[in-house]
C-alpha atoms as a PDB file:
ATOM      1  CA  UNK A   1       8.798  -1.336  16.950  1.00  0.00           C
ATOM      2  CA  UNK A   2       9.960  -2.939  13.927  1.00  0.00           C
ATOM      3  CA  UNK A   3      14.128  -1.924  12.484  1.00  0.00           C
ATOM      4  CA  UNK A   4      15.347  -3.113   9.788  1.00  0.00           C
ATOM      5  CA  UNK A   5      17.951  -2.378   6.700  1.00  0.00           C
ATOM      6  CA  UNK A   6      16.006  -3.016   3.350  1.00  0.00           C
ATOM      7  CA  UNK A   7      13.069  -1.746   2.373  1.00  0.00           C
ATOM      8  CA  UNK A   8      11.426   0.213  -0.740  1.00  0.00           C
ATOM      9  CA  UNK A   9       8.419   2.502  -1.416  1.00  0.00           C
ATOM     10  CA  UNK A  10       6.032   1.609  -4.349  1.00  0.00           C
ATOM     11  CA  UNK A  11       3.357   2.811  -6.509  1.00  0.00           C
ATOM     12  CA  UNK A  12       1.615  -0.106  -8.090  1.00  0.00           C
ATOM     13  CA  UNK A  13       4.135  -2.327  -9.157  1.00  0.00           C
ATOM     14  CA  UNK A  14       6.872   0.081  -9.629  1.00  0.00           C
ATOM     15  CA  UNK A  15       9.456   1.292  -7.467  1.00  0.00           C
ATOM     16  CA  UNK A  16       9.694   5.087  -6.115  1.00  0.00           C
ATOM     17  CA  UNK A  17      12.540   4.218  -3.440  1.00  0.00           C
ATOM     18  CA  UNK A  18      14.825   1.991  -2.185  1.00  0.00           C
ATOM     19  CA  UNK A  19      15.107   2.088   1.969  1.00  0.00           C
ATOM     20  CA  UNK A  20      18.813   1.473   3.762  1.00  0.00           C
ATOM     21  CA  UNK A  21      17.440   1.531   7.220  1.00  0.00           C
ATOM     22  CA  UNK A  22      14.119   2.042   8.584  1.00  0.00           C
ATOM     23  CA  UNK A  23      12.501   2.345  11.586  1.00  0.00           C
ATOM     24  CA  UNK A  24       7.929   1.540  11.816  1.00  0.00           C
ATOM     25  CA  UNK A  25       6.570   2.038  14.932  1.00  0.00           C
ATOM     26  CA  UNK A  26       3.293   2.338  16.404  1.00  0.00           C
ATOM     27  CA  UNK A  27       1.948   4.681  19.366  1.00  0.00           C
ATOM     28  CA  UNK A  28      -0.217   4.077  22.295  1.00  0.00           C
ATOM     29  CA  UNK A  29      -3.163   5.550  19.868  1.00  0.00           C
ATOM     30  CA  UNK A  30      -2.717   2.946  16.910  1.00  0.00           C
ATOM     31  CA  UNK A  31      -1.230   5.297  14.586  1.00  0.00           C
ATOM     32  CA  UNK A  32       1.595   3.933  12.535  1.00  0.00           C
ATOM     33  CA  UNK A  33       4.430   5.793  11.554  1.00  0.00           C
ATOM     34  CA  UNK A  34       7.673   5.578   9.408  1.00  0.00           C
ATOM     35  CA  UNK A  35      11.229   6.546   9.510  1.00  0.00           C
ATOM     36  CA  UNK A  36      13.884   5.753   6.890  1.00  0.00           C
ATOM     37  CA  UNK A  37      17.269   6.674   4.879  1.00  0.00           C
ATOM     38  CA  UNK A  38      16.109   6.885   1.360  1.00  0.00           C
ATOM     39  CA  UNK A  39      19.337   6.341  -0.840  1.00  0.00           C
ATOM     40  CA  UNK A  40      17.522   6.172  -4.420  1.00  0.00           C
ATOM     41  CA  UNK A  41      14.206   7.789  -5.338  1.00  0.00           C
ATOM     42  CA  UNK A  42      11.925   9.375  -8.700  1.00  0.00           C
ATOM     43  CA  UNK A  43      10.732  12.060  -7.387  1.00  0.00           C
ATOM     44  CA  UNK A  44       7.734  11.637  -9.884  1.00  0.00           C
ATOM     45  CA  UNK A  45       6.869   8.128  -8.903  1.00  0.00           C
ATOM     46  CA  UNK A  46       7.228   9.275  -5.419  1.00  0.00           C
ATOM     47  CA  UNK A  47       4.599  11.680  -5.656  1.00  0.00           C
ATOM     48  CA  UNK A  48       1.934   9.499  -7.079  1.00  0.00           C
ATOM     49  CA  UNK A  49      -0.729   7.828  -5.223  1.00  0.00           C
ATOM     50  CA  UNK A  50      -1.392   5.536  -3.489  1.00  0.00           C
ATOM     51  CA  UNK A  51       2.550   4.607  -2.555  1.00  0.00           C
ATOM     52  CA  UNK A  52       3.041   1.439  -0.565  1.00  0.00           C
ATOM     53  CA  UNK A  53       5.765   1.067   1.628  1.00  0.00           C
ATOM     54  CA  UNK A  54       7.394  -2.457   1.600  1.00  0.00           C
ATOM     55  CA  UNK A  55       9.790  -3.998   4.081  1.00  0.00           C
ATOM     56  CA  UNK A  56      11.354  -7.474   3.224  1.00  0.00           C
ATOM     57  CA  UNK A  57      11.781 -10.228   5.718  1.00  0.00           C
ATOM     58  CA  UNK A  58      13.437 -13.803   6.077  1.00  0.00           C
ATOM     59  CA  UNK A  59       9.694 -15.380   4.417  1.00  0.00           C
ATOM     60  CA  UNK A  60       8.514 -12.530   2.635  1.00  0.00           C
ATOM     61  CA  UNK A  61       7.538  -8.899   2.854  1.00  0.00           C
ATOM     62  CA  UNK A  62       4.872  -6.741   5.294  1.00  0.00           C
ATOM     63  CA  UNK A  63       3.321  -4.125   3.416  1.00  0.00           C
ATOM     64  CA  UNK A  64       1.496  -0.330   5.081  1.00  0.00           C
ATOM     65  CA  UNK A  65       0.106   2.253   2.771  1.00  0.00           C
ATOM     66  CA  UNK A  66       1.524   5.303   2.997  1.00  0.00           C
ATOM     67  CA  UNK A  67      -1.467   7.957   4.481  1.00  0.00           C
ATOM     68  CA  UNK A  68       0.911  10.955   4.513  1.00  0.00           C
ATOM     69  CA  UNK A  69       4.892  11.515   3.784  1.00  0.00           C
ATOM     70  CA  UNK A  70       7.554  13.992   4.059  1.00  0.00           C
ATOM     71  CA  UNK A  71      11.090  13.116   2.094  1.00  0.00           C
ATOM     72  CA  UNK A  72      14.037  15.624   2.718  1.00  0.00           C
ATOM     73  CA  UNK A  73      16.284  15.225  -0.170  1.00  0.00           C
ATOM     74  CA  UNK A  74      18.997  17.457   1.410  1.00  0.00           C
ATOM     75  CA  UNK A  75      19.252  14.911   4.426  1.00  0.00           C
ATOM     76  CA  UNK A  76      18.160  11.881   2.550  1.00  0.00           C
ATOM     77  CA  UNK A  77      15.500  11.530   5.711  1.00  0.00           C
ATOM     78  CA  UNK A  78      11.833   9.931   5.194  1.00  0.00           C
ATOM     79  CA  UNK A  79       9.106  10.216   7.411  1.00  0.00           C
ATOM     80  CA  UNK A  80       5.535   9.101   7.018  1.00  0.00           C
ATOM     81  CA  UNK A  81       2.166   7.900   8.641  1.00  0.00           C
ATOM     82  CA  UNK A  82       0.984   4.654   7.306  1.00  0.00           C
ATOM     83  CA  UNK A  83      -1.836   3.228   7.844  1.00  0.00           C
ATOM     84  CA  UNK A  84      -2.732  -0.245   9.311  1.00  0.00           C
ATOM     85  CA  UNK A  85      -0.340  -3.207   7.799  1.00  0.00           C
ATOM     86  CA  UNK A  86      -2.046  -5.485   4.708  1.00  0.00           C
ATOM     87  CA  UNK A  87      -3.004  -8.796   5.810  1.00  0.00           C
ATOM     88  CA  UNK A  88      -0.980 -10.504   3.281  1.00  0.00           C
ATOM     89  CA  UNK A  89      -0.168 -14.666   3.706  1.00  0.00           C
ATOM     90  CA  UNK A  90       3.703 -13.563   2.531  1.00  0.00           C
END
């Protein structure tokens, strides 16, 4: 399990979201998932393809495509299923 405070969502190089906590986690079956407190989206950049979820660290940034996503505006609440991290020297 991975926590952390910043993170963002992109398409390409442009932003969709910007992440104030976060929560990745994987299960005993390999499948990746997502949780997170979206406090800034575009709702049409967010509904592009494919979006890229991003999550910054002390010596650079792990990166997990984002398979399938649910965003609750009402509740500000993100959940998603990502697929396997990139293998990125970052």
């Amino acid at each position: 399990m991975l926590r952390g405070v910043v993170g963002r969502i992109k398409w390409q190089y442009y932003e969709c979201a910007a992440i104030e906590g976060y929560t990745v986690s994987r299960n005993k079956r390999g499948v990746w998932s997502l949780t997170a407190t979206v406090v800034m989206s575009d709702a049409f950049k967010m509904a592009q393809a494919p979006l890229t979820f991003v999550a910054t660290h002390a010596k650079g940034e792990w990166r997990w495509p984002i398979l399938t996503m649910t965003h609750n505006r009402d509740t500000y609440q993100l959940t998603a299923t990502l697929g396997p991290p990139e293998n990125r020297n970052r």
